[in-house]
Every structure is written in C-alpha cells, then in structure tokens.
PDB file of N, CA and C in Angstrom:
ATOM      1  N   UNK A   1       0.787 -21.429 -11.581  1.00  0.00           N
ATOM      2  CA  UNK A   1      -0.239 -20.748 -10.828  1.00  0.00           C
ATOM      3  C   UNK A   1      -1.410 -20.466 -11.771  1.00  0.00           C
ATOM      4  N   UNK A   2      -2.552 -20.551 -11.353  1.00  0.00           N
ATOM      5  CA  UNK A   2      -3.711 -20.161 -12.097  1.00  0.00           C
ATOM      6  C   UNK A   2      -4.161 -18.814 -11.864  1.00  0.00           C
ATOM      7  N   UNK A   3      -4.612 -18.444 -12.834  1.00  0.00           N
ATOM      8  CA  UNK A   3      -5.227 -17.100 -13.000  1.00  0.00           C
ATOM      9  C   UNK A   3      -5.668 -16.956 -12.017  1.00  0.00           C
ATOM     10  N   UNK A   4      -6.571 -17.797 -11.102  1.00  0.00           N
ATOM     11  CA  UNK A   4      -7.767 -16.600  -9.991  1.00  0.00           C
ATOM     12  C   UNK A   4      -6.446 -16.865  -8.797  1.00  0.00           C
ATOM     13  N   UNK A   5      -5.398 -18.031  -9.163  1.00  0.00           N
ATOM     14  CA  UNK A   5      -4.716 -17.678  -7.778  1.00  0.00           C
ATOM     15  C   UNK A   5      -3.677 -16.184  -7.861  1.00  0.00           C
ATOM     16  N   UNK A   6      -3.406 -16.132  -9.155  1.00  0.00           N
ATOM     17  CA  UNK A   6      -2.732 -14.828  -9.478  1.00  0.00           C
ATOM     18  C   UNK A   6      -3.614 -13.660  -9.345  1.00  0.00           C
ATOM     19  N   UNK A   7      -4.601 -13.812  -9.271  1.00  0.00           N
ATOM     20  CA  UNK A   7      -5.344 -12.262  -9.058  1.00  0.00           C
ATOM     21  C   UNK A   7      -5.391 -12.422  -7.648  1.00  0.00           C
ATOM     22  N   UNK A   8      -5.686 -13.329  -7.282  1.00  0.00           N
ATOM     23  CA  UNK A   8      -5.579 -13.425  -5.554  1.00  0.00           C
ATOM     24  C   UNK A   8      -4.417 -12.787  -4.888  1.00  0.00           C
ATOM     25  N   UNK A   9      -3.383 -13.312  -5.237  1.00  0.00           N
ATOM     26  CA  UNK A   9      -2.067 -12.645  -5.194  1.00  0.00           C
ATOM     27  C   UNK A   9      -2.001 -11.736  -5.140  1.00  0.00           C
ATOM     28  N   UNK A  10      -2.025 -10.954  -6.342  1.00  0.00           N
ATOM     29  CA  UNK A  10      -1.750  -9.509  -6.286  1.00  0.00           C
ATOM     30  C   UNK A  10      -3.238  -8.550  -5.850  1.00  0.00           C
ATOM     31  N   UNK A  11      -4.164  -8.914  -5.167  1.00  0.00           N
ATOM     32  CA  UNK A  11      -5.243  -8.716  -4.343  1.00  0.00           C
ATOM     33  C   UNK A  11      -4.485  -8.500  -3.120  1.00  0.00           C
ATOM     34  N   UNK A  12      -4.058  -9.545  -2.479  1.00  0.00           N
ATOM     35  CA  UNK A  12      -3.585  -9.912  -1.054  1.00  0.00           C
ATOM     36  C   UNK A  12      -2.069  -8.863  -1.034  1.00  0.00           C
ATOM     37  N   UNK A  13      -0.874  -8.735  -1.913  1.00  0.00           N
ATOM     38  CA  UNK A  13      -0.033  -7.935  -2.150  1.00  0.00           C
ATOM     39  C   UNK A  13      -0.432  -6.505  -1.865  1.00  0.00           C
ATOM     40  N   UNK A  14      -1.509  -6.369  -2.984  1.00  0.00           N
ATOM     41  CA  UNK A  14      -2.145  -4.730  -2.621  1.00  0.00           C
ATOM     42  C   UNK A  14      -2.345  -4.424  -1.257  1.00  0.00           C
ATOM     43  N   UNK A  15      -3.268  -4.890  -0.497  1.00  0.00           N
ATOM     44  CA  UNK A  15      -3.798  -4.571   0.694  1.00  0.00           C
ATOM     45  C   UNK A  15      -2.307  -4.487   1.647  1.00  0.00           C
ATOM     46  N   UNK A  16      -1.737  -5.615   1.373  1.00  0.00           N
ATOM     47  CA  UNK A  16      -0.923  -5.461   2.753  1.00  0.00           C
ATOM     48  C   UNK A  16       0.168  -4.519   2.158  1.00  0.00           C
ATOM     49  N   UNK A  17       0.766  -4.017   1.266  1.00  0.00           N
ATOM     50  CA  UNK A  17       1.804  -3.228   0.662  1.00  0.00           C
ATOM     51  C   UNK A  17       0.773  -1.522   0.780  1.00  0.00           C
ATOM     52  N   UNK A  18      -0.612  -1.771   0.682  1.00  0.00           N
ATOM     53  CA  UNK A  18      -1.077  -0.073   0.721  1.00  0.00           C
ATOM     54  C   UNK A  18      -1.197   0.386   2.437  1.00  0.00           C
ATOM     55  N   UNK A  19      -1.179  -0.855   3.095  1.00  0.00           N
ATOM     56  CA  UNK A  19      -1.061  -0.703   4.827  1.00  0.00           C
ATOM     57  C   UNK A  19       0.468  -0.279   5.239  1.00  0.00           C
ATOM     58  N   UNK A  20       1.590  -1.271   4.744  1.00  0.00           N
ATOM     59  CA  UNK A  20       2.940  -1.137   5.356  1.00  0.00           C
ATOM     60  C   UNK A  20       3.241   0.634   5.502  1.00  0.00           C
ATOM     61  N   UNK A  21       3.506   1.678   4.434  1.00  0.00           N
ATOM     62  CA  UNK A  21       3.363   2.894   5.467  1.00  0.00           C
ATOM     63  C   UNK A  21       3.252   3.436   6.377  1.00  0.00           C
ATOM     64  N   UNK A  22       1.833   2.579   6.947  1.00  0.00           N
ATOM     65  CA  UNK A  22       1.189   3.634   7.473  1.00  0.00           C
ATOM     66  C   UNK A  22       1.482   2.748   8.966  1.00  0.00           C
ATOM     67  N   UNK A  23       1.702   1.568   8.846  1.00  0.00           N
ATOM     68  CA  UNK A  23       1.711   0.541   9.962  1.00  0.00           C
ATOM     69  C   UNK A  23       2.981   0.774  10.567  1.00  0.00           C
ATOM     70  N   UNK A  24       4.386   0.956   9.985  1.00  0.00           N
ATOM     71  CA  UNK A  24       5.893   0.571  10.657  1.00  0.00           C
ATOM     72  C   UNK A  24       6.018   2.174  10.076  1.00  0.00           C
ATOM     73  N   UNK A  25       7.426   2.587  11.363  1.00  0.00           N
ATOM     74  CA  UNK A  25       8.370   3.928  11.008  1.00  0.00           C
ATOM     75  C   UNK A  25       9.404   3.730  10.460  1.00  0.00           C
ATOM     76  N   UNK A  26       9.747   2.709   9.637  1.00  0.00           N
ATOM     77  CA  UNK A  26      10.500   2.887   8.917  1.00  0.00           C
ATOM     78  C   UNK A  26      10.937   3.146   7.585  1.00  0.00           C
ATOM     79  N   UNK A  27      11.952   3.574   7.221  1.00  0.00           N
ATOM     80  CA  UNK A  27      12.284   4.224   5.844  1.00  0.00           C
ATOM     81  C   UNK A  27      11.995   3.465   4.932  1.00  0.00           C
ATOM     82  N   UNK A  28      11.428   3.662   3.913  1.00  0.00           N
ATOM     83  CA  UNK A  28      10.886   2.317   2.630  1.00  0.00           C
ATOM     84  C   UNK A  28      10.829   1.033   3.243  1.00  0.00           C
ATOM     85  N   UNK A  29      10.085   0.941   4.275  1.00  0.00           N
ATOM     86  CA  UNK A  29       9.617  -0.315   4.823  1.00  0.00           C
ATOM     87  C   UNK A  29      11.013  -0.997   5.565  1.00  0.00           C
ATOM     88  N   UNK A  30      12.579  -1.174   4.780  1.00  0.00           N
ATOM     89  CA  UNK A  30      13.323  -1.456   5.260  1.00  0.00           C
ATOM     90  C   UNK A  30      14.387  -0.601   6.030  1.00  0.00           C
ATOM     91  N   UNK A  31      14.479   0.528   5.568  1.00  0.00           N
ATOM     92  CA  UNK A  31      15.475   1.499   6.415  1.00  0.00           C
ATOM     93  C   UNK A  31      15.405   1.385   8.043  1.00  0.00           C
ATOM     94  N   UNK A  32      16.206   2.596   8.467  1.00  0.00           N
ATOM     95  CA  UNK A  32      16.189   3.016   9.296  1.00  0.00           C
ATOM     96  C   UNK A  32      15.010   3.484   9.830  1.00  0.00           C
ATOM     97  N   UNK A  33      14.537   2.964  11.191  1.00  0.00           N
ATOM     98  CA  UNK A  33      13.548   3.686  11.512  1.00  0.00           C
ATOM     99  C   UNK A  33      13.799   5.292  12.474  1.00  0.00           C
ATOM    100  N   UNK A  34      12.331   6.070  11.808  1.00  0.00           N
ATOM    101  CA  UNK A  34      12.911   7.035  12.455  1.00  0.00           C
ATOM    102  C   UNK A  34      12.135   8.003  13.841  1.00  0.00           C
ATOM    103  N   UNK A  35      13.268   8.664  14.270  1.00  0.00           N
ATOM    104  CA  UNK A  35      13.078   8.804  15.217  1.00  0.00           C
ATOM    105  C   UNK A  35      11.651   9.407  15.833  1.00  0.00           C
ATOM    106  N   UNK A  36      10.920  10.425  15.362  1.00  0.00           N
ATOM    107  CA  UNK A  36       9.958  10.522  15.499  1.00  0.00           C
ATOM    108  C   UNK A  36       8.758  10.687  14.629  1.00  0.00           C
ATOM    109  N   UNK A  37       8.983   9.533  14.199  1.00  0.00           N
ATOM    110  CA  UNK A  37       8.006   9.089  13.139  1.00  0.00           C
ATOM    111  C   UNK A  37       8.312   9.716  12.115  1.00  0.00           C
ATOM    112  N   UNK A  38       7.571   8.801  11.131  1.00  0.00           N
ATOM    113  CA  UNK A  38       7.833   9.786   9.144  1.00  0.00           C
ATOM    114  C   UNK A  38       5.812  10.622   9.490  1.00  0.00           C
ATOM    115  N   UNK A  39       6.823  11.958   8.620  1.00  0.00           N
ATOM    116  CA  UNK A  39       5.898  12.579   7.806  1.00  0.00           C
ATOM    117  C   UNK A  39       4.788  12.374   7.306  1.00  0.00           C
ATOM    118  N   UNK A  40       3.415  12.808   6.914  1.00  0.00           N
ATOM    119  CA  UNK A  40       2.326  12.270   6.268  1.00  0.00           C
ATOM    120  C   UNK A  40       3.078  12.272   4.649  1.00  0.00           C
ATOM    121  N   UNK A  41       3.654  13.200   4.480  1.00  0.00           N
ATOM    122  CA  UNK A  41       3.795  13.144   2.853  1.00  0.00           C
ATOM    123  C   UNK A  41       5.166  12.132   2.576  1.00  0.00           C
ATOM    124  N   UNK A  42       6.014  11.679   3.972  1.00  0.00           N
ATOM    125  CA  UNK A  42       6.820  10.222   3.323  1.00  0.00           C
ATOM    126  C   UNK A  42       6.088   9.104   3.311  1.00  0.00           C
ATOM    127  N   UNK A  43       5.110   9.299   3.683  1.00  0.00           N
ATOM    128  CA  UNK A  43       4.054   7.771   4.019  1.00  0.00           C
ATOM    129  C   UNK A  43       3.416   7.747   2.579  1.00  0.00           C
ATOM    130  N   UNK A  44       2.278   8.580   2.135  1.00  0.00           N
ATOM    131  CA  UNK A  44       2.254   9.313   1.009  1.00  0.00           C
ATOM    132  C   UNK A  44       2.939   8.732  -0.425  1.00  0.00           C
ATOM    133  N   UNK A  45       4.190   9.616  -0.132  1.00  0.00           N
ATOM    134  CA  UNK A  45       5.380   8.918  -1.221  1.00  0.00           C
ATOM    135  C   UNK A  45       5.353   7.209  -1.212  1.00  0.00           C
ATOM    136  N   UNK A  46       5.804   6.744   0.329  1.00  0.00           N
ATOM    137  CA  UNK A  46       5.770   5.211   0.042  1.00  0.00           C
ATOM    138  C   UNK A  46       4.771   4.616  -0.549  1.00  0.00           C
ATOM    139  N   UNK A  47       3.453   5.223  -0.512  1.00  0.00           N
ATOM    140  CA  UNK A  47       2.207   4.260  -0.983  1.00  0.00           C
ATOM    141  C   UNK A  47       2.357   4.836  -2.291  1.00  0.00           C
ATOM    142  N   UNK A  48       2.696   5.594  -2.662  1.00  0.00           N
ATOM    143  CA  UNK A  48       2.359   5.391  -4.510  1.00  0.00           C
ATOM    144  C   UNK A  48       3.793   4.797  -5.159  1.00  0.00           C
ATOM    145  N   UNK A  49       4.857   4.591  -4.532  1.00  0.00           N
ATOM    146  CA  UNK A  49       6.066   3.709  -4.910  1.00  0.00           C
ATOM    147  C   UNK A  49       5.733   1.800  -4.604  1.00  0.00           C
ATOM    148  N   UNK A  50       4.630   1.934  -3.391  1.00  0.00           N
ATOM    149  CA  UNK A  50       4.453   0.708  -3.009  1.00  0.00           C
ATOM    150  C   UNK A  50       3.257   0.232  -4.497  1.00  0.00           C
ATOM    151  N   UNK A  51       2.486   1.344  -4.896  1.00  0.00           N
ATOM    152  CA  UNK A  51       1.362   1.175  -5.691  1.00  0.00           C
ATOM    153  C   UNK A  51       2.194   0.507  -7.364  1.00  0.00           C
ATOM    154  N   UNK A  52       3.293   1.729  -7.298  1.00  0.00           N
ATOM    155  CA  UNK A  52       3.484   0.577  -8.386  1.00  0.00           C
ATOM    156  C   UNK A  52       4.380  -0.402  -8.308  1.00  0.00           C
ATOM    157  N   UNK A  53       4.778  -0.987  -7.011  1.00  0.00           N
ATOM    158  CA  UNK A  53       5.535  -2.055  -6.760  1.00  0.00           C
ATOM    159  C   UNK A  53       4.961  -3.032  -7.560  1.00  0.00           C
ATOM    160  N   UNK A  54       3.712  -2.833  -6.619  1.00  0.00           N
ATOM    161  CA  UNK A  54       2.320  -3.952  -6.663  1.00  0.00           C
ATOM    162  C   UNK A  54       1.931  -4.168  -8.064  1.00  0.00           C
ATOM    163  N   UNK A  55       1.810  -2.854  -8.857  1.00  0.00           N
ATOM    164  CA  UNK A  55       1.388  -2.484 -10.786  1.00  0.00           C
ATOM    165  C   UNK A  55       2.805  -3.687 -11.479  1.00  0.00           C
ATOM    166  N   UNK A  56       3.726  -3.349 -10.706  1.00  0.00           N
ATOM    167  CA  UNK A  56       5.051  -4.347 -11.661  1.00  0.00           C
ATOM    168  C   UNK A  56       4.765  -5.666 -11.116  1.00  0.00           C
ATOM    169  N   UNK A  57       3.864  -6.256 -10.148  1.00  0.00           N
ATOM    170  CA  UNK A  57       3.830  -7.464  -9.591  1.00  0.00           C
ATOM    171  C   UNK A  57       3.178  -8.531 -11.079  1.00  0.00           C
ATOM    172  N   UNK A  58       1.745  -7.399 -11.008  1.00  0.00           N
ATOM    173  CA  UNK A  58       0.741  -7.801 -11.596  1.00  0.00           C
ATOM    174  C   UNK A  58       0.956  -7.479 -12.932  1.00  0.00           C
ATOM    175  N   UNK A  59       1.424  -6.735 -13.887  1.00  0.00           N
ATOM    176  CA  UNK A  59       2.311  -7.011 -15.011  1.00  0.00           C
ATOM    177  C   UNK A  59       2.932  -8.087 -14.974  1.00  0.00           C
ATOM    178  N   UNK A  60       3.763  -8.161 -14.277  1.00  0.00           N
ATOM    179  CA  UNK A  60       4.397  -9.835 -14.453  1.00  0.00           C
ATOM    180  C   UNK A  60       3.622 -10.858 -14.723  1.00  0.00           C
ATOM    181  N   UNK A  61       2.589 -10.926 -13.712  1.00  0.00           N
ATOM    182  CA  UNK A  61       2.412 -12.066 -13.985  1.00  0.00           C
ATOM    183  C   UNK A  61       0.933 -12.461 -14.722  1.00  0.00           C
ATOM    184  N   UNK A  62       0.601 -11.098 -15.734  1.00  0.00           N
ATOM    185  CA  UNK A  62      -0.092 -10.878 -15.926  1.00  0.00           C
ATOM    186  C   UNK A  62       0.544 -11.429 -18.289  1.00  0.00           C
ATOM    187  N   UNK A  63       1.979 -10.883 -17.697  1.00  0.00           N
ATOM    188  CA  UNK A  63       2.570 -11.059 -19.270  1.00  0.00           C
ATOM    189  C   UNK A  63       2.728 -12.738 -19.171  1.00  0.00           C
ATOM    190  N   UNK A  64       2.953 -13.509 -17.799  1.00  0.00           N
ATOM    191  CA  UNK A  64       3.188 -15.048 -18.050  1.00  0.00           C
ATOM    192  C   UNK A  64       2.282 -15.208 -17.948  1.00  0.00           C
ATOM    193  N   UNK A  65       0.791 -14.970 -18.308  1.00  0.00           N
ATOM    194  CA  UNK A  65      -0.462 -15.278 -18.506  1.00  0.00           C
ATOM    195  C   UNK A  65      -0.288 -15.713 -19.725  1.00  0.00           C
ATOM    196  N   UNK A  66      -0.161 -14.399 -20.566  1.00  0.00           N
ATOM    197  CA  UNK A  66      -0.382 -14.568 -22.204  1.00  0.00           C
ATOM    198  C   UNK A  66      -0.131 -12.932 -22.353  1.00  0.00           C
ATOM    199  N   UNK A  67      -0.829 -12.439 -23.664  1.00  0.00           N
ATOM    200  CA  UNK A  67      -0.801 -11.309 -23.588  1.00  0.00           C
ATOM    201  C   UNK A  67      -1.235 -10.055 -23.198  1.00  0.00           C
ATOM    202  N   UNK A  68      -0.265  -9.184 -23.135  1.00  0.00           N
ATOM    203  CA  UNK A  68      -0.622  -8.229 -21.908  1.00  0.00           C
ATOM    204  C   UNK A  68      -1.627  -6.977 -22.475  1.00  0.00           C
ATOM    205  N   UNK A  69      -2.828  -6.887 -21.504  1.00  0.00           N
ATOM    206  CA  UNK A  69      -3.606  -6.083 -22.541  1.00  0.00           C
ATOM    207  C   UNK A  69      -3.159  -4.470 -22.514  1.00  0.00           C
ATOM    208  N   UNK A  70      -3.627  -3.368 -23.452  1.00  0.00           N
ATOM    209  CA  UNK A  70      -3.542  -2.111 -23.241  1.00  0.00           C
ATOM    210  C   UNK A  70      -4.810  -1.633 -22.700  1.00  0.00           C
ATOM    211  N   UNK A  71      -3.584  -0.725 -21.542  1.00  0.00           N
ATOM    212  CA  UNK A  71      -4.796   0.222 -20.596  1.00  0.00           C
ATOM    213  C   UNK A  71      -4.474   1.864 -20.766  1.00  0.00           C
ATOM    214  N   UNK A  72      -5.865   2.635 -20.399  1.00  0.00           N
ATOM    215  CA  UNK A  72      -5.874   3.922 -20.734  1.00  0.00           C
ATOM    216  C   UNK A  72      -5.640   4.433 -18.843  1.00  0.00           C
ATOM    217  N   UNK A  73      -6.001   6.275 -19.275  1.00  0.00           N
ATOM    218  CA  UNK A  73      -5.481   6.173 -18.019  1.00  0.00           C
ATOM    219  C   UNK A  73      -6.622   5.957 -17.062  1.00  0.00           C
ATOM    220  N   UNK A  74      -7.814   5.774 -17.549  1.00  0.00           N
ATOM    221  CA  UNK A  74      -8.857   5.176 -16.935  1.00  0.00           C
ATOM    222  C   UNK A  74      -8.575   4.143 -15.396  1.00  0.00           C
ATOM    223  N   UNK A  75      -8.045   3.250 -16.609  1.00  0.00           N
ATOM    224  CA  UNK A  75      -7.430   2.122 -15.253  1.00  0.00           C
ATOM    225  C   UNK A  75      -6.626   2.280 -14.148  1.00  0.00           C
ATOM    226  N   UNK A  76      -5.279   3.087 -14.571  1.00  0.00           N
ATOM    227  CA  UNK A  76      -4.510   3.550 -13.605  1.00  0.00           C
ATOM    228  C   UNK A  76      -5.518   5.073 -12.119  1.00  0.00           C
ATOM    229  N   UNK A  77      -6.714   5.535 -12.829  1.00  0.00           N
ATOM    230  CA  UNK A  77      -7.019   5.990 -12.192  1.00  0.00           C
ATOM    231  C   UNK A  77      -7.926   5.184 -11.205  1.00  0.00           C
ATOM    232  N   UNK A  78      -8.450   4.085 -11.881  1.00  0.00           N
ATOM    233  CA  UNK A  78      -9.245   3.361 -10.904  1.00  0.00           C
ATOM    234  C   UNK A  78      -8.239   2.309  -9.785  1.00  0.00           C
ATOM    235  N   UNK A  79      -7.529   1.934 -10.672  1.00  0.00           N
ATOM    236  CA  UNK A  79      -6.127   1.167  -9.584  1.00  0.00           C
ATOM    237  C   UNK A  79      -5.776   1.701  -8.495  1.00  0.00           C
ATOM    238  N   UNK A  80      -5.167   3.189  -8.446  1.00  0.00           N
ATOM    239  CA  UNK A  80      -4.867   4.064  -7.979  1.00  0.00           C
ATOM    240  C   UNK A  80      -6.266   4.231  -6.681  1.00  0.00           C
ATOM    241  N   UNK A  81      -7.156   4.551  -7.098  1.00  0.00           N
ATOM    242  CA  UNK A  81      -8.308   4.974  -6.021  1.00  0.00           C
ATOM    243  C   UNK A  81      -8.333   3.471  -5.216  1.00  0.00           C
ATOM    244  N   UNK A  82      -8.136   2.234  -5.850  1.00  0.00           N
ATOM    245  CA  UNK A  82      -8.996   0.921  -4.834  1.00  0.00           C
ATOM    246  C   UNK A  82      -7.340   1.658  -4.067  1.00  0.00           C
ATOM    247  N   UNK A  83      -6.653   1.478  -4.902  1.00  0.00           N
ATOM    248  CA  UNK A  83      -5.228   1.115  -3.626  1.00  0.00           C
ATOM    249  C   UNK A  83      -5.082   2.183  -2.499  1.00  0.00           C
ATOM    250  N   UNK A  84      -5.548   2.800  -2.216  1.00  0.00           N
ATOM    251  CA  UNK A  84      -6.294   3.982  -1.773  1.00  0.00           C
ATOM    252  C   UNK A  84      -6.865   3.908  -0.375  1.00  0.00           C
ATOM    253  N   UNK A  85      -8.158   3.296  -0.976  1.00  0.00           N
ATOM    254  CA  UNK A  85      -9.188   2.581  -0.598  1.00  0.00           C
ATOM    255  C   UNK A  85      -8.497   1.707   0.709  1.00  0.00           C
ATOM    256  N   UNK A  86      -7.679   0.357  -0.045  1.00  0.00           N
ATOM    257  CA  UNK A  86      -7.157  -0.737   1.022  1.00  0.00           C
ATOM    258  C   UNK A  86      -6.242   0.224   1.889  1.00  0.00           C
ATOM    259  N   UNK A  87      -5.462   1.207   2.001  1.00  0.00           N
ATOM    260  CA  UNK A  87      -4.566   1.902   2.858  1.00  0.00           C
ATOM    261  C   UNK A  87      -5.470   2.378   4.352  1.00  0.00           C
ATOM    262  N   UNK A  88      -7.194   2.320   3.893  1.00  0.00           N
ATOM    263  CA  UNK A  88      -7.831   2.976   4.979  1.00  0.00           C
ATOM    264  C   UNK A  88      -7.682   2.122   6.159  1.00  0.00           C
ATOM    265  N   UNK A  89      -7.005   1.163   6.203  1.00  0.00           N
ATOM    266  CA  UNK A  89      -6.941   0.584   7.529  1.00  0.00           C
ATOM    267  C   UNK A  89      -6.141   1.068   8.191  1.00  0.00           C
ATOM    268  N   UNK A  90      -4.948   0.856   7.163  1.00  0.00           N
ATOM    269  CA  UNK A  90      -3.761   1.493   7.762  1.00  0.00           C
ATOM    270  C   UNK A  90      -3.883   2.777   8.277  1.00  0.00           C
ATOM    271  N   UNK A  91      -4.333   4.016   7.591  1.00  0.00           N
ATOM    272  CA  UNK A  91      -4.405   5.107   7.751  1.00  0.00           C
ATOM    273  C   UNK A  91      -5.494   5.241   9.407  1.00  0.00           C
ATOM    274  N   UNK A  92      -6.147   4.421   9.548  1.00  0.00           N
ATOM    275  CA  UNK A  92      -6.975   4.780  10.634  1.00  0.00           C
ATOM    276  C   UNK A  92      -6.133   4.258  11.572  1.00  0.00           C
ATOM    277  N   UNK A  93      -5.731   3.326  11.929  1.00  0.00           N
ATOM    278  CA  UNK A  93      -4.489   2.522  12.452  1.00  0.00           C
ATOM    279  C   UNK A  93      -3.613   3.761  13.319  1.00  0.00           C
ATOM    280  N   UNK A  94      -2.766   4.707  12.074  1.00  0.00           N
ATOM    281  CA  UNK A  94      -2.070   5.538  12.835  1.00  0.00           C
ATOM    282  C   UNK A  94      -2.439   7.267  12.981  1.00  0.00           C
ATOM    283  N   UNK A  95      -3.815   7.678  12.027  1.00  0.00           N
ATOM    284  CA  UNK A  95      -3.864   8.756  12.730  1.00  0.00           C
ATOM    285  C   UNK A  95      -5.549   8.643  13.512  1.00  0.00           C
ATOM    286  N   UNK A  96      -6.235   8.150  13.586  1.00  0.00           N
ATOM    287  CA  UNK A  96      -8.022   8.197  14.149  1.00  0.00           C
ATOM    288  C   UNK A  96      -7.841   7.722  15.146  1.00  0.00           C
ATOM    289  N   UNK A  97      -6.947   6.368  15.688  1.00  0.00           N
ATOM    290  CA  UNK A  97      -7.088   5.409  16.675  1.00  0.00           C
ATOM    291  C   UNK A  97      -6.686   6.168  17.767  1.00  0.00           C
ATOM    292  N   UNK A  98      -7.410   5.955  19.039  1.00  0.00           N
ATOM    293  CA  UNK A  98      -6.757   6.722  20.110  1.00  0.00           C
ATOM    294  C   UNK A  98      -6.041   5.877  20.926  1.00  0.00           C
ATOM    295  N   UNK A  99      -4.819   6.122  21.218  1.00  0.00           N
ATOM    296  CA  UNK A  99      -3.936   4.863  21.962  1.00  0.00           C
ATOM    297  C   UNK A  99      -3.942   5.140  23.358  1.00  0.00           C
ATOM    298  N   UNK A 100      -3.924   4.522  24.157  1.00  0.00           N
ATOM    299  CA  UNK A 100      -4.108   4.223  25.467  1.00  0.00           C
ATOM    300  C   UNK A 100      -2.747   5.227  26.070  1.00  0.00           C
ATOM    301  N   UNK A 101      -1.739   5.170  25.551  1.00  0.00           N
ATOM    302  CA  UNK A 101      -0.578   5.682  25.664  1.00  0.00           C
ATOM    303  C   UNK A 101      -1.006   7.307  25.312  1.00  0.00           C
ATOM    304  N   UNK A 102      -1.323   7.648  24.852  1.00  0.00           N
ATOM    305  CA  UNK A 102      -1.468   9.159  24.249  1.00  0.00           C
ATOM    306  C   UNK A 102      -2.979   9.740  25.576  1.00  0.00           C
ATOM    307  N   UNK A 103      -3.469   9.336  25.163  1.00  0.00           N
ATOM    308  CA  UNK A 103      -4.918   9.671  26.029  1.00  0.00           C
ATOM    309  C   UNK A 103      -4.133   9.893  27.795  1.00  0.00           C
ATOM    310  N   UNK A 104      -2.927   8.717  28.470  1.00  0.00           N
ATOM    311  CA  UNK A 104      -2.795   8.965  29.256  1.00  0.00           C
ATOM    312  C   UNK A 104      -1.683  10.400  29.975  1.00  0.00           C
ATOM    313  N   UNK A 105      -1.055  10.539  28.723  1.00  0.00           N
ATOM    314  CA  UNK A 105      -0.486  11.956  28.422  1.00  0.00           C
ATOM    315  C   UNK A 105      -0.838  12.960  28.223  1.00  0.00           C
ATOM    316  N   UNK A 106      -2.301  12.856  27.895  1.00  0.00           N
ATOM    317  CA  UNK A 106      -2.890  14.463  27.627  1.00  0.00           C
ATOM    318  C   UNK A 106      -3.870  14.313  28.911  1.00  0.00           C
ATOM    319  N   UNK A 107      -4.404  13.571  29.769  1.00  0.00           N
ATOM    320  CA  UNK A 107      -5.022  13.544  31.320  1.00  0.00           C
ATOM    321  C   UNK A 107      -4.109  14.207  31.958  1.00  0.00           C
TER     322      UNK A 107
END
C-alpha cells in the first residue's frame, strides 16, 4: 500500500468509526443492543475507545512505513478535536434530527 493510500485509510476508518456510536444501539458496536438506547456518556466512552482504535490503526501502518515519528501532546490534542469534528454527523443523526416517528407522538 502506498502512503497516500494509507492515509486515505485511516482518513476513511476515522470518520466512519467516530459515527458508529452515535449511528447503532449497540454495546461496543458489537454487543447486545440495548433496550432503550445507550446513554450520551456510553456513546462518549465508545468514541474515545473507537479514537484510539483508529490511533493503533495508523501506528501500524505508519511503523510499516519506516520510522515512527515522536509526537507531543499537541498532536493527540489535535487528533482528538478532528475525530470530534467527523462524529458531527453522527451526533446530529441521533440527537438534532427530528424523526417523523417522534414528531408524530408528541402531536
């Protein structure tokens, strides 16, 4: 794989791993789903476990590059904010969107 396809990668990884939370009710993406929905703060939890899923992706394949550079916590703070950032879909997805289903329950 080449470098820009590996940054592509773990580009395309991020986005859809900072959405899964917020998109499905289930427990770490694979569990049990639950019954009336997860929590804001298990969704929360999943995206910064999903964040460094994604951080061990791109280490990988960042060390079969060549060598792996040193980062301060600079980076992890800017990592941290884009991955953030890509979740806003998700996040609008399940709490801003008004569903057709809900609207006809509160009429």
């Amino acid at each position: 794989m080449t470098q820009t396809g590996a940054i592509w990668l773990v580009i395309l990884a991020a986005l859809v791993a900072a959405n899964l939370p917020f998109i499905n009710d289930r427990w770490l993406v694979v569990g049990a789903r639950a019954r009336e929905g997860k929590p804001f703060f298990v969704r929360a939890l999943e995206l910064v476990l999903l964040y460094f899923l994604v951080g061990g992706l791109a280490l990988a394949l960042e060390k079969r590059a060549g060598q792996i550079a040193p980062q301060g916590w600079e980076f992890y703070a800017v990592t941290g904010a884009l991955f953030v950032t890509l979740a806003f879909p998700g996040f609008v997805y399940r709490y801003l969107m008004r569903r057709r289903d809900r609207s006809a329950a509160e009429d």
